[in-house]
N, C-alpha and C. Protein backbone atom coordinates (compact mmCIF):
# COMPACT_ATOMS: atom_id res chain seq x y z
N UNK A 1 3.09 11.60 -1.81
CA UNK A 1 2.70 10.42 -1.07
C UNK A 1 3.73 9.33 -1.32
N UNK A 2 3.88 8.62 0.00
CA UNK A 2 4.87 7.39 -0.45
C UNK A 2 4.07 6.42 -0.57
N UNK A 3 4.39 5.45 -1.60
CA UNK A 3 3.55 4.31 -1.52
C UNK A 3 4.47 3.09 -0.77
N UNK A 4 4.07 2.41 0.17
CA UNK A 4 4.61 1.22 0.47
C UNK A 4 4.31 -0.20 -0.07
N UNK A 5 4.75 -0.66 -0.49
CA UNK A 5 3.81 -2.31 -0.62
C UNK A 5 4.85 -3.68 -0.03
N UNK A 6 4.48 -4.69 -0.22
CA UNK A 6 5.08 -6.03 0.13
C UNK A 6 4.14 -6.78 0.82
N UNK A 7 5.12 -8.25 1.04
CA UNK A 7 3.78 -9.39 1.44
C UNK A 7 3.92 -9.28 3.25
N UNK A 8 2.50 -10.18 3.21
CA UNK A 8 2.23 -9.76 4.66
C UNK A 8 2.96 -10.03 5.55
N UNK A 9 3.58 -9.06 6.93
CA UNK A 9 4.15 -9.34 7.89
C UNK A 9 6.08 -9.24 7.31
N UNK A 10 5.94 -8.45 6.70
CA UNK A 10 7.51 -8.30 5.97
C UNK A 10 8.26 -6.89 6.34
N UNK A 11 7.21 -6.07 7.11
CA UNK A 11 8.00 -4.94 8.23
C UNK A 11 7.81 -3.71 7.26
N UNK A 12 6.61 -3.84 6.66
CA UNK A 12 5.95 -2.24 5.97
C UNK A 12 5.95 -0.98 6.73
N UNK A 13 5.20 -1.53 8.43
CA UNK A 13 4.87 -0.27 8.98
C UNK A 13 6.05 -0.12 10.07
N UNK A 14 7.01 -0.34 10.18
CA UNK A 14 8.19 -0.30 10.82
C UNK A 14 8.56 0.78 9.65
N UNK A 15 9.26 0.21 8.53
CA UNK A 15 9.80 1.13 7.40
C UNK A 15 9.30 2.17 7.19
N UNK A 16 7.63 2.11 7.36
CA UNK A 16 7.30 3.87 6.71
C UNK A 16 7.41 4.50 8.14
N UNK A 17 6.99 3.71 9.52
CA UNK A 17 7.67 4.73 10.42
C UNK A 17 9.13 5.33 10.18
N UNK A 18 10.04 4.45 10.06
CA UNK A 18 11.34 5.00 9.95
C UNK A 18 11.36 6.06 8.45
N UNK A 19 11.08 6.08 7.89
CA UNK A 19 10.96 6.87 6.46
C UNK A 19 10.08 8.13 6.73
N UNK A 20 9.26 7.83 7.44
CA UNK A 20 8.15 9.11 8.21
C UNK A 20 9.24 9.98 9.17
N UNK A 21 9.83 9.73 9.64
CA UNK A 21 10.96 9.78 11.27
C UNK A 21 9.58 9.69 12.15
N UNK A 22 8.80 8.64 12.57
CA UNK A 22 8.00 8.85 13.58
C UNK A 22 7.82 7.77 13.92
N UNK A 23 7.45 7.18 15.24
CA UNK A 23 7.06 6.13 16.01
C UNK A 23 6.17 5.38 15.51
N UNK A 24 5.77 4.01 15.34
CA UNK A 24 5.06 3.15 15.28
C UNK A 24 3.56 3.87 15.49
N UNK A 25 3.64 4.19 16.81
CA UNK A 25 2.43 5.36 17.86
C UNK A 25 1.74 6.16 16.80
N UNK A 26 2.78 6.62 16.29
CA UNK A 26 2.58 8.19 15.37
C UNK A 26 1.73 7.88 13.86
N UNK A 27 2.32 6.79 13.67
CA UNK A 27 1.99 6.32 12.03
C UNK A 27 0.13 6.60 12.03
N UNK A 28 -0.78 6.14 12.33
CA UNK A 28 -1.77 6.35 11.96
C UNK A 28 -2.45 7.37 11.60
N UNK A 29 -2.18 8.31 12.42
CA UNK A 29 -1.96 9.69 11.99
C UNK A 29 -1.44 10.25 10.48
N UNK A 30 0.21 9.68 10.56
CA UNK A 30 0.42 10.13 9.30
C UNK A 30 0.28 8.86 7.65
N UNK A 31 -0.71 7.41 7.76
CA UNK A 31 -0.29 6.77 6.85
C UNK A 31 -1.86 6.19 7.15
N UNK A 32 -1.93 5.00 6.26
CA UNK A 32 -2.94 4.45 6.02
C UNK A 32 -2.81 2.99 5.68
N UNK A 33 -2.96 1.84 6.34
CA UNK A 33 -2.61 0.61 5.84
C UNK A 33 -3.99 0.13 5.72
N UNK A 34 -3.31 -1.30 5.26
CA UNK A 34 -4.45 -2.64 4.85
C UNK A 34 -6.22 -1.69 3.80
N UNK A 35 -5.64 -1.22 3.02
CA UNK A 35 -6.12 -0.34 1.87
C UNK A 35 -6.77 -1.58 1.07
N UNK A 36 -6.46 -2.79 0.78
CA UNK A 36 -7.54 -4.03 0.51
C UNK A 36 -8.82 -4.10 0.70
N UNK A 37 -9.32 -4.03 2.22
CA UNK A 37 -10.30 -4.22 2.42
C UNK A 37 -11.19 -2.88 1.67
N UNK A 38 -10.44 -1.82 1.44
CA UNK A 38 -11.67 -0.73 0.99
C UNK A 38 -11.51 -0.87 -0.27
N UNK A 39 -10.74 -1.22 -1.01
CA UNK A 39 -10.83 -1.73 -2.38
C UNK A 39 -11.67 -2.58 -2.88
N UNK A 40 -11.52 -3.74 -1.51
CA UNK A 40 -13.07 -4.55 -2.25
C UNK A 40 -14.43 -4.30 -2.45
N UNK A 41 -14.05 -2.89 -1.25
CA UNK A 41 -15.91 -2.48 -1.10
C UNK A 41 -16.21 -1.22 -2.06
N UNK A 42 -14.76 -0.67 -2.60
CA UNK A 42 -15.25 0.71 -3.57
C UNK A 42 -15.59 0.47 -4.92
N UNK A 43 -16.62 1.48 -4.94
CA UNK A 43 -17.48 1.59 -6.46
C UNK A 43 -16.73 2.18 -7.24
N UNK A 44 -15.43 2.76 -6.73
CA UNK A 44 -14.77 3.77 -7.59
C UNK A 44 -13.15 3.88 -7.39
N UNK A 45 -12.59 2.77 -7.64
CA UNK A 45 -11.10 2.68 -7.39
C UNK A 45 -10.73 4.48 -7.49
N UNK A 46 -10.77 4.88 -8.84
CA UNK A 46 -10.29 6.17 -8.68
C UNK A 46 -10.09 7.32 -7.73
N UNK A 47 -11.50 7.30 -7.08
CA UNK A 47 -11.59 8.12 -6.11
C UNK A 47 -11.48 7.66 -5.01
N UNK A 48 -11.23 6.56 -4.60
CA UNK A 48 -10.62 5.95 -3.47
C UNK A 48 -9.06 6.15 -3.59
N UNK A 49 -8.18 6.10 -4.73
CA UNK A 49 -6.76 6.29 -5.03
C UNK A 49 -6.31 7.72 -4.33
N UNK A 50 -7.64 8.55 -4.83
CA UNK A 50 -7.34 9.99 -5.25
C UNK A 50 -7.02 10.40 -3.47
N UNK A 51 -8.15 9.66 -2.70
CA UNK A 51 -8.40 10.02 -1.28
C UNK A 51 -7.37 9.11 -0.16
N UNK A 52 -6.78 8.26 -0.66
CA UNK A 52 -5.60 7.79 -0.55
C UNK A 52 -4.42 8.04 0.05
N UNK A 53 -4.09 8.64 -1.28
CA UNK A 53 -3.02 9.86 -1.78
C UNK A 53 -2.82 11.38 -1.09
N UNK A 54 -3.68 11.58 -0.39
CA UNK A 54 -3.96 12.80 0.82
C UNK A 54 -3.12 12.20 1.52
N UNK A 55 -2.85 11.20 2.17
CA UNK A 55 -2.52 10.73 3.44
C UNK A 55 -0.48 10.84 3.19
N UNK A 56 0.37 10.92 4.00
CA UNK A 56 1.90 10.92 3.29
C UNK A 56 2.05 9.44 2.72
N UNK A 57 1.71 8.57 3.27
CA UNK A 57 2.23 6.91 3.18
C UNK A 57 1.02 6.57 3.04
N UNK A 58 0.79 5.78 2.08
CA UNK A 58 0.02 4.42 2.01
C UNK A 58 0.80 3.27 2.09
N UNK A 59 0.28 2.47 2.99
CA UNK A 59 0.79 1.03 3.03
C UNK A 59 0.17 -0.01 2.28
N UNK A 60 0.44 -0.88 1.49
CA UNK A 60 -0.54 -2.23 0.96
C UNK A 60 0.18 -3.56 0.92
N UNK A 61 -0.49 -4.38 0.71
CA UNK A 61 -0.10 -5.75 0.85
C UNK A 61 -0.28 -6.40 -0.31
N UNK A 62 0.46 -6.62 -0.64
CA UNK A 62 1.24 -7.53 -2.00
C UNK A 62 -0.23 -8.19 -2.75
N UNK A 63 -0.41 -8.20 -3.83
CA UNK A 63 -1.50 -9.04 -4.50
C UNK A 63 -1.19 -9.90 -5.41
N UNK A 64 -1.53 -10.74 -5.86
CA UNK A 64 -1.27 -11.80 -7.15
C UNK A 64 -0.39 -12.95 -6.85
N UNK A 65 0.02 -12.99 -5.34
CA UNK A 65 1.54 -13.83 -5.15
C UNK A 65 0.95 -15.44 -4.84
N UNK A 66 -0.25 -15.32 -4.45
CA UNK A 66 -0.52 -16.84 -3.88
C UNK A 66 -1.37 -17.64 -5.12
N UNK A 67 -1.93 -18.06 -4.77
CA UNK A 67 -3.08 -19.36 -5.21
C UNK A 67 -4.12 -18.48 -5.76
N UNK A 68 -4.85 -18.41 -6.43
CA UNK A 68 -6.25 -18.16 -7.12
C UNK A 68 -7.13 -18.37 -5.93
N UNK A 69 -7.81 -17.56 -5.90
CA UNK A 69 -9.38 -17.79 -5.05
C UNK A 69 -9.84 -18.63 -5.82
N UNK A 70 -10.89 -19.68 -5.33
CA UNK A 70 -11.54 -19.99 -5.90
C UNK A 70 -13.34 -19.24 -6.10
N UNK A 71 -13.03 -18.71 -5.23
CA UNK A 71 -14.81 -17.67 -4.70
C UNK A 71 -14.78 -16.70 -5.39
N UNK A 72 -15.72 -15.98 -6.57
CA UNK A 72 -15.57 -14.84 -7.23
C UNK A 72 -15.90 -14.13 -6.44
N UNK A 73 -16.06 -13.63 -5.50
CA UNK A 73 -16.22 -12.49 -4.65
C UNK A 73 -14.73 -12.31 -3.89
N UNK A 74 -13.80 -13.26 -3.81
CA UNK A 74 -12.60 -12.89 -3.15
C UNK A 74 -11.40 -12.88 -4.43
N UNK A 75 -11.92 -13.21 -5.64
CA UNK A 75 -11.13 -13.19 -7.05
C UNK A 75 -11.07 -11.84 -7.36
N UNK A 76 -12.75 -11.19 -7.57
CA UNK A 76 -13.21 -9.61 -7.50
C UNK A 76 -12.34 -8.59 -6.57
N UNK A 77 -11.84 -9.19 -5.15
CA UNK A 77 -11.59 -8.76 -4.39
C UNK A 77 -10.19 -8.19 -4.64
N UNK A 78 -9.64 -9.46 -4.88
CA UNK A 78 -7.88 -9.69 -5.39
C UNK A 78 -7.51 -8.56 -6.00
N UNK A 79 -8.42 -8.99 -7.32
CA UNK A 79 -8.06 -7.97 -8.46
C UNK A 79 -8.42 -6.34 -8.32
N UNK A 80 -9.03 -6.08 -7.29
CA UNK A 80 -9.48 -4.39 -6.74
C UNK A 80 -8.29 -4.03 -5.98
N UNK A 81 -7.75 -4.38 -5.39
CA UNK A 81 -6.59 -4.56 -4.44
C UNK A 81 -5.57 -4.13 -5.62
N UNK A 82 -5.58 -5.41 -6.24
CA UNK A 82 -3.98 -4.99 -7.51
C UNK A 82 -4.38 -3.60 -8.71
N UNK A 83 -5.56 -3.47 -8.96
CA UNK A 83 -5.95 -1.82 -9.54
C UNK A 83 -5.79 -1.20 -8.49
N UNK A 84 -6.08 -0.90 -7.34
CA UNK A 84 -5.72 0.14 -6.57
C UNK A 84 -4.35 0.31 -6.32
N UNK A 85 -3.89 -0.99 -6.03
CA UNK A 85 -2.25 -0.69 -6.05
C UNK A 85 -1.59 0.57 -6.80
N UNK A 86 -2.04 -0.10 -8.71
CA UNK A 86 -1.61 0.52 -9.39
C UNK A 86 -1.61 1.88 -9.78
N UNK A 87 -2.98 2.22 -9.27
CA UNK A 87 -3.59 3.65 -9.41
C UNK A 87 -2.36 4.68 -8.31
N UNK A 88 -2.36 3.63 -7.06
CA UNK A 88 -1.62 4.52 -6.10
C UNK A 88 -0.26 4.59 -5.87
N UNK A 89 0.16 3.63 -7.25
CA UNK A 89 1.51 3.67 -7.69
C UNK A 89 2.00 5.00 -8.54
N UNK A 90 1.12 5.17 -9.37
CA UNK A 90 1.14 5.85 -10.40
C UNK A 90 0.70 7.39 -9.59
N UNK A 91 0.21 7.55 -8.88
CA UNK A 91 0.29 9.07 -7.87
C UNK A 91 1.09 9.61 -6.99
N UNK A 92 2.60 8.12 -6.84
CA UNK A 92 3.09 8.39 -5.26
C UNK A 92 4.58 9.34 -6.12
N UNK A 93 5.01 9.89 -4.88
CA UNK A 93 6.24 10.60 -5.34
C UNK A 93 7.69 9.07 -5.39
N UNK A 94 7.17 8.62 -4.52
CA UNK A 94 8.09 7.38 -4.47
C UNK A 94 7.24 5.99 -4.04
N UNK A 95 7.81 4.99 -4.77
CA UNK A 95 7.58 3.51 -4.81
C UNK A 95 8.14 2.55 -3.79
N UNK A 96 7.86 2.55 -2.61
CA UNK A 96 8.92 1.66 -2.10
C UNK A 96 8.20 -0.12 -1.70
N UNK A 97 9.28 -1.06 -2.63
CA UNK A 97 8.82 -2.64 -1.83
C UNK A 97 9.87 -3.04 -0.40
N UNK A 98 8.75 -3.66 0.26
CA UNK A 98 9.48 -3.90 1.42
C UNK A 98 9.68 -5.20 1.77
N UNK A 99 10.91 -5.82 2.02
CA UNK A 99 11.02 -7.34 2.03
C UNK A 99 11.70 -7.65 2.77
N UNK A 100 11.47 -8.49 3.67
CA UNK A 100 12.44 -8.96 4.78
C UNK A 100 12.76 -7.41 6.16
N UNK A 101 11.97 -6.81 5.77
CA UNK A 101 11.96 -5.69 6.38
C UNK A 101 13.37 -4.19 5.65
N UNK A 102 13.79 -4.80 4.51
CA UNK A 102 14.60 -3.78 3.47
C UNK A 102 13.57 -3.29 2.81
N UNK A 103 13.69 -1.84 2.77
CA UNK A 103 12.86 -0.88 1.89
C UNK A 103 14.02 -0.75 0.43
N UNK A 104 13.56 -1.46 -0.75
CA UNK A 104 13.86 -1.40 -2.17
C UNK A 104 13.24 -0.04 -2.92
N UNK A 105 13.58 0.94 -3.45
CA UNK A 105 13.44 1.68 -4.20
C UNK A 105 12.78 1.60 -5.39
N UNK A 106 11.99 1.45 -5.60
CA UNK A 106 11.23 1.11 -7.35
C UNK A 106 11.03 2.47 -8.31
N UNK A 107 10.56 3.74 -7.33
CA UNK A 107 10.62 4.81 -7.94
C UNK A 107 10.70 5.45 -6.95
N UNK A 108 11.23 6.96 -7.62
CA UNK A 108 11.67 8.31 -6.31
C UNK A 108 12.50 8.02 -5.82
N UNK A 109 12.23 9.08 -4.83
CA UNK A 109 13.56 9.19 -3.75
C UNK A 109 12.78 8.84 -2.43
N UNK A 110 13.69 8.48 -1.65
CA UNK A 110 13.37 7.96 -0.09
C UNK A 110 13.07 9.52 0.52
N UNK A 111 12.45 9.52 1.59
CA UNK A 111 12.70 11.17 2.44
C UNK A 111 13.67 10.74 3.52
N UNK A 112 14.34 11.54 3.74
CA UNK A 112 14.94 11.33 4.62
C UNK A 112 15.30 11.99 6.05
């Protein structure tokens, strides 16, 4: 699995198309983005990671970079987001951050 991450609107699902070789069209099929929202709602980061990780690409969106919630239900939220990250860091064959729409290497190899 590749993992993607970076902040929002920084050209994630452009990159894992191009890293996939497949169309924008195609990606849903082969990837899975905005993985946040099910983080906030799972009882079980783990097995949400695990089911994840089936998919070739996960996409996610950057956590910890802004302001503090002030609402513990969107603090709770934050922090499910940045454990899942990590979980689905720690399963992918490669790490890639994406910024400005450059895919950075953190771990693995790119496919090519």
């Amino acid at each position: 699995m590749l993992f993607i991450f970076g902040p929002l609107y920084s050209g994630k699902r452009t990159v894992a198309a191009s890293l996939l070789g497949c169309g924008v069209y195609e990606l849903p099929r082969r990837a899975v983005w905005d993985v946040q929202e099910l983080a906030a709602r799972s009882g079980d980061l783990d097995a949400l990671a695990d089911e994840l990780s089936r998919y070739e690409a996960v996409i996610a969106t950057e956590t910890g970079g802004g302001v503090v919630p002030v609402d513990v239900t969107e603090r709770k939220a934050r922090e499910a987001a940045g454990r899942l990250n990590c979980l689905l860091a720690q399963r992918a064959a490669a790490v890639v951050r994406v910024f400005c729409g450059i895919p950075l290497v953190i771990r693995g190899e790119l496919p090519c």
